[in-house]
N, C-alpha and C. Protein backbone atom coordinates (compact mmCIF):
# COMPACT_ATOMS: atom_id res chain seq x y z
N UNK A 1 0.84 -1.18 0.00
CA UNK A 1 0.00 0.00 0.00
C UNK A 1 0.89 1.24 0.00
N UNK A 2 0.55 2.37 -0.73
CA UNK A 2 1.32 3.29 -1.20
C UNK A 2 0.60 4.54 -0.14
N UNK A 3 1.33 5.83 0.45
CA UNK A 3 0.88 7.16 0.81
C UNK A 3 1.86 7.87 0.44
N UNK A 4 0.66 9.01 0.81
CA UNK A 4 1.91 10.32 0.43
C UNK A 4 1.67 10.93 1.64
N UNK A 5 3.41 10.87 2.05
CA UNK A 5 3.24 11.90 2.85
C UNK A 5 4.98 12.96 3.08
N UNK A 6 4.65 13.50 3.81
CA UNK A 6 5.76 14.96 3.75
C UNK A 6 6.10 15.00 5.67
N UNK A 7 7.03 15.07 5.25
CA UNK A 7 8.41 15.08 6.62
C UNK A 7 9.60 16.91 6.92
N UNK A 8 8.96 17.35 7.72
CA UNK A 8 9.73 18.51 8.01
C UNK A 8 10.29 18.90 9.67
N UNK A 9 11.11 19.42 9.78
CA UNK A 9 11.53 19.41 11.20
C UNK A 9 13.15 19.78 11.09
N UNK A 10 13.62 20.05 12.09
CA UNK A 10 14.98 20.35 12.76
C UNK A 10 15.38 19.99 14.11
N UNK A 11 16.21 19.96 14.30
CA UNK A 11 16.91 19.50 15.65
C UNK A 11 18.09 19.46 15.75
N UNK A 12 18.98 19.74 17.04
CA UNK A 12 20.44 19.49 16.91
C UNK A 12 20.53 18.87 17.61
N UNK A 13 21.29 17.68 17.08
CA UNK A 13 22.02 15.94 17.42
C UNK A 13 23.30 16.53 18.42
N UNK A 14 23.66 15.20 18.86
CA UNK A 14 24.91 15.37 19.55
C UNK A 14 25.56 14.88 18.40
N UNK A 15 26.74 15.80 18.04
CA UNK A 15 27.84 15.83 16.62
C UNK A 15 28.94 14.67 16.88
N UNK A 16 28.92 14.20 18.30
CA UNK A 16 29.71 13.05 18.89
C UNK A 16 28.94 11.43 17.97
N UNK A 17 27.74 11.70 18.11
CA UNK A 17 27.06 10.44 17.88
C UNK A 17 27.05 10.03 16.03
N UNK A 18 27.44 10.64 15.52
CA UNK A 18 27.98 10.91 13.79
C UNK A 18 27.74 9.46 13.11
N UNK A 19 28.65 8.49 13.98
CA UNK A 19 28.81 7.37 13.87
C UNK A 19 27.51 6.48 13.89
N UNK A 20 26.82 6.60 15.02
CA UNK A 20 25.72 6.20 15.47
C UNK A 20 24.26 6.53 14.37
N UNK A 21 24.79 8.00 14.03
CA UNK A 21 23.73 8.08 13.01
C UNK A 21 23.35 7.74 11.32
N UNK A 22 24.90 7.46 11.26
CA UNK A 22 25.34 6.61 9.74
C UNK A 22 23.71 6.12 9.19
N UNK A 23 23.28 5.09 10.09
CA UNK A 23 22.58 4.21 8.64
C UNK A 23 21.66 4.78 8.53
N UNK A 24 20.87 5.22 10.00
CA UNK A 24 19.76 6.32 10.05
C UNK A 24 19.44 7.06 8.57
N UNK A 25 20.76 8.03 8.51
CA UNK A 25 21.05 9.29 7.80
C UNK A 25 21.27 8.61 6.42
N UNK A 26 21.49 7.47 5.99
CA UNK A 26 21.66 7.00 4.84
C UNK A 26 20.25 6.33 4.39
N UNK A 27 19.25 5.93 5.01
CA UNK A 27 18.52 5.63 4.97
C UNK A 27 17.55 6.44 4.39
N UNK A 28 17.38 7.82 5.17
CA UNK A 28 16.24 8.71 5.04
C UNK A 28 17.19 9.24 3.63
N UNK A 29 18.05 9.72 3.72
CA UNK A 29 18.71 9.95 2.47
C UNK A 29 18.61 9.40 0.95
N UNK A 30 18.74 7.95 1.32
CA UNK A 30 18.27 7.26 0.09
C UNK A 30 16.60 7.28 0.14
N UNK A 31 15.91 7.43 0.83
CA UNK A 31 14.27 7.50 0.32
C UNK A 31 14.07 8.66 0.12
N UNK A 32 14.79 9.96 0.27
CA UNK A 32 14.36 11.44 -0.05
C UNK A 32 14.60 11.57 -1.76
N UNK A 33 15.91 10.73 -1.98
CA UNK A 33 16.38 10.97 -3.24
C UNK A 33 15.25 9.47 -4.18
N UNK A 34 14.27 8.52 -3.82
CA UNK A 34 13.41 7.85 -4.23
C UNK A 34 12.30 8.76 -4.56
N UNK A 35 11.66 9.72 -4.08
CA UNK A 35 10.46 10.46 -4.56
C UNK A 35 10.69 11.32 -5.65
N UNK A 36 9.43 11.11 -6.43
CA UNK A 36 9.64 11.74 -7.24
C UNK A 36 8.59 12.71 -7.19
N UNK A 37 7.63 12.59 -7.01
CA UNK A 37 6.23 12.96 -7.25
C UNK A 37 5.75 14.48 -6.06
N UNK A 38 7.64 14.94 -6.19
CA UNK A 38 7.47 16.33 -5.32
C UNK A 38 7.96 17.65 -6.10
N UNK A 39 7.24 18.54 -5.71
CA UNK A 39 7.68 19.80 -6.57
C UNK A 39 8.87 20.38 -6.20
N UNK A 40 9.44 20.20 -4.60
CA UNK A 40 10.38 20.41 -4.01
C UNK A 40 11.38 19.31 -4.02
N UNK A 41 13.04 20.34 -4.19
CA UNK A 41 13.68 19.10 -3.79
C UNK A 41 13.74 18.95 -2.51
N UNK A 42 13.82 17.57 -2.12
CA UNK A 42 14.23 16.85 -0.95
C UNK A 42 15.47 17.18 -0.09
N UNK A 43 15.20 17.25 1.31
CA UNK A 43 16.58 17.72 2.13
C UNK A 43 16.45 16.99 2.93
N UNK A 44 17.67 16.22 3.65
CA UNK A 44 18.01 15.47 4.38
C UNK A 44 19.36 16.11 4.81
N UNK A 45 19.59 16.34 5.72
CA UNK A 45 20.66 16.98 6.16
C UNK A 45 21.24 16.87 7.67
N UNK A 46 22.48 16.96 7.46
CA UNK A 46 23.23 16.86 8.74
C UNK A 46 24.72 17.38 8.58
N UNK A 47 24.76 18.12 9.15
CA UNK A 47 26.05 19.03 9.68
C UNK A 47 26.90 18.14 11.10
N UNK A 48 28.12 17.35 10.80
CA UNK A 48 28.77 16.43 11.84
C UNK A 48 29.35 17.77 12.48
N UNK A 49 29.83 18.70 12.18
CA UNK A 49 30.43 19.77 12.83
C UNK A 49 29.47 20.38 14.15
N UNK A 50 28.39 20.75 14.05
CA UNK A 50 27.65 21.51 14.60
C UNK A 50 26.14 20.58 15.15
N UNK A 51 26.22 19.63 14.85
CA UNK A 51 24.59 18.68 14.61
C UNK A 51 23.68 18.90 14.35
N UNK A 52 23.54 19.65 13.16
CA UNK A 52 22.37 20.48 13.27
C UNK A 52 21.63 19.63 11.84
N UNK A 53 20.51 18.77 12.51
CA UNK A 53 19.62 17.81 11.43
C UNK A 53 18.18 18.86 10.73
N UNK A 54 18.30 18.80 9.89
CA UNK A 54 17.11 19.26 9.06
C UNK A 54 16.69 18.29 7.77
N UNK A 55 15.32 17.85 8.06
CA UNK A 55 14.33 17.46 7.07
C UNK A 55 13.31 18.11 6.17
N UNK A 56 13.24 17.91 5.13
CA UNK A 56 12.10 18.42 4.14
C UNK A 56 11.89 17.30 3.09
N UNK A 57 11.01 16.85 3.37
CA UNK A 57 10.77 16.02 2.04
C UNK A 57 9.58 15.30 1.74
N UNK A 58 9.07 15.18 1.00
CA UNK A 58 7.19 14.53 0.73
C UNK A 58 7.38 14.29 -0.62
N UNK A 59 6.47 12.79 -1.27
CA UNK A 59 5.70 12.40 -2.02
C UNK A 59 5.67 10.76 -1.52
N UNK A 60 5.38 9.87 -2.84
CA UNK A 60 4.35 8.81 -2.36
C UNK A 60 5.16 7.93 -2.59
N UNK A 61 5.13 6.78 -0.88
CA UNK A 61 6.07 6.00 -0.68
C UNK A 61 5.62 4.88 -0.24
N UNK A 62 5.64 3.90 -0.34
CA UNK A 62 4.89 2.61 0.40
C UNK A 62 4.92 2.61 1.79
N UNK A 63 3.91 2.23 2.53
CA UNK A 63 3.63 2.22 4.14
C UNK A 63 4.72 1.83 4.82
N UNK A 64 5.09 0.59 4.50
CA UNK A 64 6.83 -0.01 5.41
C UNK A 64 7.34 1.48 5.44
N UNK A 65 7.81 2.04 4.06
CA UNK A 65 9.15 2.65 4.58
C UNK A 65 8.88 3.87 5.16
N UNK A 66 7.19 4.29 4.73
CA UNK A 66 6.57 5.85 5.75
C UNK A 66 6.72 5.10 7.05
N UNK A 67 6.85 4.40 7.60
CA UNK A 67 6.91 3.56 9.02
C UNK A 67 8.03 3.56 9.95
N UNK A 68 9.06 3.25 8.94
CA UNK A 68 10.17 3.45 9.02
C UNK A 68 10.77 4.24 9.30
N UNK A 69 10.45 5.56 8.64
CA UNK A 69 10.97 6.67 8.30
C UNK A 69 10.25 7.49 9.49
N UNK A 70 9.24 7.38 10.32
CA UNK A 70 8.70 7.98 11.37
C UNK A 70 9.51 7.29 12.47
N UNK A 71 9.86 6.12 12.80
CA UNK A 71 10.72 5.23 13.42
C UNK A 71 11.61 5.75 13.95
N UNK A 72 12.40 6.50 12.47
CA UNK A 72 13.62 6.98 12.76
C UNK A 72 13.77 8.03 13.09
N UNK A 73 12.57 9.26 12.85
CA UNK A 73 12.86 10.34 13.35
C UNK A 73 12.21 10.30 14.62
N UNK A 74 11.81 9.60 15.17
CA UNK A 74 11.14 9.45 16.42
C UNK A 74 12.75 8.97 17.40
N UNK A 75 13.37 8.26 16.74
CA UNK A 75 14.79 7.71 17.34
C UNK A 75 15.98 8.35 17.44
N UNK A 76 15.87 9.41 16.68
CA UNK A 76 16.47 10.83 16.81
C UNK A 76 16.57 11.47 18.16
N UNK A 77 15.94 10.99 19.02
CA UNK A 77 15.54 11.91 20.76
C UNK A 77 16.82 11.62 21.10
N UNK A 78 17.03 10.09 21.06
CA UNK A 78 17.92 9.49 22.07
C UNK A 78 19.42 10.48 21.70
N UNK A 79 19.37 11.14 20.34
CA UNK A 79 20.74 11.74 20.39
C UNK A 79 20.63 13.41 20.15
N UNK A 80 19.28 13.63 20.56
CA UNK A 80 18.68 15.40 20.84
C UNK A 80 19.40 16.33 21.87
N UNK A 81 20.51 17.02 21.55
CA UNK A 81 21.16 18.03 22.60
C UNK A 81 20.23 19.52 22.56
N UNK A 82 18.68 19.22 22.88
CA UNK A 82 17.82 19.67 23.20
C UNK A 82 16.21 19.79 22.09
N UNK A 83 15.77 20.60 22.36
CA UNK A 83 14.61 20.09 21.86
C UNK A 83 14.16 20.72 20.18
N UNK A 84 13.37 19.51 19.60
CA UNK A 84 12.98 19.73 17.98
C UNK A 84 11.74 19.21 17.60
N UNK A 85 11.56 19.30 16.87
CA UNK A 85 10.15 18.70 16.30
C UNK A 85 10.30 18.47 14.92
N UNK A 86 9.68 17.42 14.19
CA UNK A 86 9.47 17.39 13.21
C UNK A 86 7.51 17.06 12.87
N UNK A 87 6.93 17.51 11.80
CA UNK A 87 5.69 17.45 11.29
C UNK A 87 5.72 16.11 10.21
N UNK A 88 4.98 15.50 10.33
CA UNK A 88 4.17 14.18 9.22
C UNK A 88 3.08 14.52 9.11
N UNK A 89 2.73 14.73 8.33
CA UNK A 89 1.68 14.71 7.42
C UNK A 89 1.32 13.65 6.21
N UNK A 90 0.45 12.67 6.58
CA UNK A 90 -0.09 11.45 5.78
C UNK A 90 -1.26 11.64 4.92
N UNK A 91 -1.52 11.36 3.89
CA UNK A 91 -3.07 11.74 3.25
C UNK A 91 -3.42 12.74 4.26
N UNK A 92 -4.62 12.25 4.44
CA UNK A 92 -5.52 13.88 5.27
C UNK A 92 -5.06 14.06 6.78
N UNK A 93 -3.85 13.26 7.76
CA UNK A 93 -3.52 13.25 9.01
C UNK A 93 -2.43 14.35 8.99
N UNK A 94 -2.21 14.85 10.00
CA UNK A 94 -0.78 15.60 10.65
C UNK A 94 -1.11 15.40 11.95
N UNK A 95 1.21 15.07 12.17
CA UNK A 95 0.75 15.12 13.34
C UNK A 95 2.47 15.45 13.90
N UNK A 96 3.01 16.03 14.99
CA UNK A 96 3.94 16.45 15.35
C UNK A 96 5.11 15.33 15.96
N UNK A 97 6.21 14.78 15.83
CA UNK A 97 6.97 14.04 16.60
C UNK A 97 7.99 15.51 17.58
N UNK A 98 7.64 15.01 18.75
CA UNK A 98 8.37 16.18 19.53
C UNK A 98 10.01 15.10 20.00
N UNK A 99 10.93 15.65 20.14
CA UNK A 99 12.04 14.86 20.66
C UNK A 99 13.08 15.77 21.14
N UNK A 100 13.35 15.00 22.43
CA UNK A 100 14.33 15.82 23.34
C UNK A 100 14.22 15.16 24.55
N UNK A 101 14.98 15.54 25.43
CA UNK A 101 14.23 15.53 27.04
C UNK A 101 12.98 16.46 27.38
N UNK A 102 12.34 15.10 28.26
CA UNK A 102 10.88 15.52 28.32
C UNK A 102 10.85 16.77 28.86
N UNK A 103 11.06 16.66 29.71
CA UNK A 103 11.31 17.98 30.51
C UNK A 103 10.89 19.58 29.62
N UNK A 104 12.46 19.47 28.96
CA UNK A 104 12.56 20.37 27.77
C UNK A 104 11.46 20.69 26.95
N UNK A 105 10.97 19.31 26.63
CA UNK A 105 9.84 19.36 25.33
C UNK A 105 8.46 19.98 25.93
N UNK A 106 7.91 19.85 27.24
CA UNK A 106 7.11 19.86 28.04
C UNK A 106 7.27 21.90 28.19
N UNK A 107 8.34 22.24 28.19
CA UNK A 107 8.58 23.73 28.98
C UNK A 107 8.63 24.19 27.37
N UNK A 108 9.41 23.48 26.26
CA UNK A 108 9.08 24.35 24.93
C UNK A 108 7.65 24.27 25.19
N UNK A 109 7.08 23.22 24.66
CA UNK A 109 5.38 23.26 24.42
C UNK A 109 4.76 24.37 25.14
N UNK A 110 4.93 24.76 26.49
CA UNK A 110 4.17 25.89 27.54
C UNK A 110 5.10 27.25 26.99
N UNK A 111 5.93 27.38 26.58
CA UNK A 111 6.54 28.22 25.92
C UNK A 111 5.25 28.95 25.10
N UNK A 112 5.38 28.23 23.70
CA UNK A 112 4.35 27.97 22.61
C UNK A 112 3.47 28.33 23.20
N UNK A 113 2.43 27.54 24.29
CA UNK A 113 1.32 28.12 24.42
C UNK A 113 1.25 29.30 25.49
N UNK A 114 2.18 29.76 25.97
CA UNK A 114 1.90 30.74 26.64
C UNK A 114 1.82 31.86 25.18
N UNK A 115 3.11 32.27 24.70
CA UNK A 115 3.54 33.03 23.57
C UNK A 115 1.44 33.21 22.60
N UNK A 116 1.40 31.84 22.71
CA UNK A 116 -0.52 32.18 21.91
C UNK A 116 -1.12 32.66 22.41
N UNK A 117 -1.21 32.17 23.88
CA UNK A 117 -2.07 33.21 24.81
C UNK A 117 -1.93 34.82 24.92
N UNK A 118 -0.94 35.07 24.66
CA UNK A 118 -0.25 36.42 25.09
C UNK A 118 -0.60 37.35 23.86
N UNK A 119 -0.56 36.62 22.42
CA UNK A 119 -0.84 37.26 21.53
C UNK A 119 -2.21 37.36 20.98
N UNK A 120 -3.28 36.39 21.78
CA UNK A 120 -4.59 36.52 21.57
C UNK A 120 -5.20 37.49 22.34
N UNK A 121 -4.55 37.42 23.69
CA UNK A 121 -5.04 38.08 24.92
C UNK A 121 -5.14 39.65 24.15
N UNK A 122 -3.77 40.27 23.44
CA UNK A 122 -3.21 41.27 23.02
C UNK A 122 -4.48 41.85 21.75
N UNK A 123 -4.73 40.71 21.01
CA UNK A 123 -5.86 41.36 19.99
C UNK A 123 -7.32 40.95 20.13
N UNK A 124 -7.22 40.73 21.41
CA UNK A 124 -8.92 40.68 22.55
C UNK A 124 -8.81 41.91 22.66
N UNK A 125 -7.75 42.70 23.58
CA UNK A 125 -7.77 43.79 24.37
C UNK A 125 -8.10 44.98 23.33
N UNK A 126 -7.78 45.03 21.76
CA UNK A 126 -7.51 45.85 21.04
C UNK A 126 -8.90 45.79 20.79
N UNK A 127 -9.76 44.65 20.71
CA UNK A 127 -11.15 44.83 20.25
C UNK A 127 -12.14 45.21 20.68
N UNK A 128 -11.86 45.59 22.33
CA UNK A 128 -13.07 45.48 23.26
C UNK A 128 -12.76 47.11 23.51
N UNK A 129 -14.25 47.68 23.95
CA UNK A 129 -14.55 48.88 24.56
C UNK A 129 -13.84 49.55 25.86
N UNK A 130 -13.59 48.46 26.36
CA UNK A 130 -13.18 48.50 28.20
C UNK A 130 -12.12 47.44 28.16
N UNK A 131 -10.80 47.50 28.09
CA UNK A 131 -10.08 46.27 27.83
C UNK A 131 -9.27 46.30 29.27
N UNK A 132 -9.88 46.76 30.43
CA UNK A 132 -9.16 46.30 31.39
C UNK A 132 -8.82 45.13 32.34
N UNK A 133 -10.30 44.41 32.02
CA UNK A 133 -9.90 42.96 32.73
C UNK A 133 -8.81 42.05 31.69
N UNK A 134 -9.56 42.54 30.55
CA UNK A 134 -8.04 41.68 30.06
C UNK A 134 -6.28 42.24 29.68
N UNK A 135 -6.57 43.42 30.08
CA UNK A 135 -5.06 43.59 30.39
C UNK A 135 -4.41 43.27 31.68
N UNK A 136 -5.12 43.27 32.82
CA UNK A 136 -4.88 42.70 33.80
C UNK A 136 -4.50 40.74 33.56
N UNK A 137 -5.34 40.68 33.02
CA UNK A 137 -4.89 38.95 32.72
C UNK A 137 -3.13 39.23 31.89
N UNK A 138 -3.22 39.66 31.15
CA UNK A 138 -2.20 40.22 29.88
C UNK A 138 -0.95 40.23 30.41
N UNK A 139 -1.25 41.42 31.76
CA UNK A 139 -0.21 41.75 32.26
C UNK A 139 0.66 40.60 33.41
N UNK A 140 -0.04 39.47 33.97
CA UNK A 140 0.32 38.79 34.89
C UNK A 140 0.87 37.35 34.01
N UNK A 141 0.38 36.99 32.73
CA UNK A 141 0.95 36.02 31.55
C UNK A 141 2.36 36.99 31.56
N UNK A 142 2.60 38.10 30.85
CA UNK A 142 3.70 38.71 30.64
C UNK A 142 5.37 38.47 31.78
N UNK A 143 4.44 38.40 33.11
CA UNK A 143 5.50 38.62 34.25
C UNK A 143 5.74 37.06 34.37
N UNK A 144 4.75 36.02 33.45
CA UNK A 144 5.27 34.58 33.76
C UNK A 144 7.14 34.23 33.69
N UNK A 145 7.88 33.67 34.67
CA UNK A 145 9.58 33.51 34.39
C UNK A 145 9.75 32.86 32.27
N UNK A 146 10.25 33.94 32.01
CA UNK A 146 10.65 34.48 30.32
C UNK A 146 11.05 32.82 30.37
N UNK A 147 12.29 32.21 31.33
CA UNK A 147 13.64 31.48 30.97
C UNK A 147 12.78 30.41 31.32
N UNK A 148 11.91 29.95 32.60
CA UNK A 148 11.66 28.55 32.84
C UNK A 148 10.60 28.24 31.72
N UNK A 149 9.97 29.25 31.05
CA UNK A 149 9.16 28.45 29.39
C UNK A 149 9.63 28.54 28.25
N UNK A 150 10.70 29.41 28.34
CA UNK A 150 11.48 29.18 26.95
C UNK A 150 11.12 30.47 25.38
N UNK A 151 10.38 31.42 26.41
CA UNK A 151 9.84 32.62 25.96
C UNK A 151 10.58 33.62 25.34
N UNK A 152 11.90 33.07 25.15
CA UNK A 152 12.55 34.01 24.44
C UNK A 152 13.11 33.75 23.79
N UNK A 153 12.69 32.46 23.60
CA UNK A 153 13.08 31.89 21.78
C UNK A 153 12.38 32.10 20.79
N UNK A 154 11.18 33.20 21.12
CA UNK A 154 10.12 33.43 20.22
C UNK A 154 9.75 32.08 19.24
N UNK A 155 9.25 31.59 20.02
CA UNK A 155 8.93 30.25 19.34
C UNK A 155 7.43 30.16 18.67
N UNK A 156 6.81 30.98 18.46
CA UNK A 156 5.49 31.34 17.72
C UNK A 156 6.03 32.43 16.95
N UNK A 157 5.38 32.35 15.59
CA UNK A 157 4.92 33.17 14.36
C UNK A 157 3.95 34.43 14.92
N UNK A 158 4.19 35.35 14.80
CA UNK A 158 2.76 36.35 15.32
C UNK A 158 1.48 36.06 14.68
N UNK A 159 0.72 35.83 15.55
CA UNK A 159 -0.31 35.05 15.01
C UNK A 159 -1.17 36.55 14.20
C-alpha cells in the first residue's frame, strides 16, 4: 500500500554520535532521493560539525518505509542536545513528533502556548470597549519567568 506523505523538522544531534547516526542518515537519504512525485527538492541533512539535522521532504512512498521513516525520526531523541520537532503529514492526518528531554519538550510546548495566549489576549484587548480585565490577565501572563518556558526563543509566528 502506497501514501503520500511529507516530513519537516529540525533538531540538533549530539555531533559526537555521527557514527551512530550513519545508517539512520543514509537511509532517510536514500528515500528522499526515491520520490519523485514532489515539486520540491528533498533535504536530508546533517552538519557532523555543529549537529544540526534538518528534514524536508514529501511524495508517495509505500507504508513499510513511511513507518520506518517515522521510526527513525522518532529515534532521533535518544541523540537530541535539546529540543525539535518534526511534522508528518499522511493523506488527510498531521501530526507532530516532539524529541528531546521531556522535561525540555514539556517547557518548549508551555513556551508555545503561553507566547498564543499572550498574543490573543493582546488582539482581545484591542477589540473590546473597556479592555481592562483583560489587560490585567495580559499583564500577569507577561511577568510569567521568560527562561523557565522558553519565551525568548520566540517560538510562535505572530499570530
Amino acid at each position: 500500500m502506497e501514501v503520500y506523505a511529507s516530513y519537516y523538522g529540525s533538531v540538533i544531534l549530539d555531533p559526537a554520535s555521527d557514527k551512530e547516526l550513519g545508517p539512520s542518515l543514509r537511509f532517510l537519504k536514500a528515500t528522499a532521493s526515491s520520490l519523485d512525485e514532489s515539486d520540491a527538492v528533498p533535504v536530508v541533512d546533517f552538519d557532523p560539525h555543529t549537529g544540526k539535522f534538518r528534514i524536508d521532504m514529501e511524495g508517495v512512498l509505500d507504508a513499510q518505509t513511511h513507518k520506518k521513516v517515522v521510526g527513525i525520526l522518532q529515534a532521533l531523541g535518544r541523540f537530541a542536545k535539546g529540543v525539535g520537532s518534526f511534522t508528518v503529514e499522511q493523506d488527510d492526518k498531521s501530526f507532530t513528533i516532539w524529541i528531546g528531554a521531556d522535561h525540555e519538550v514539556r517547557r518548549t510546548k508551555a513556551g508555545i502556548y503561553l507566547q498564543a495566549a499572550i498574543q490573543l489576549l493582546q488582539k482581545a484587548r484591542n477589540l473590546v470597549d473597556n479592555p481592562t480585565d483583560i489587560q490585567q490577565i495580559l499583564g500577569q501572563l507577561e511577568k510569567v519567568d521568560l527562561v523557565r518556558y522558553g519565551r525568548e526563543f520566540r517560538l510562535l509566528p505572530p499570530l
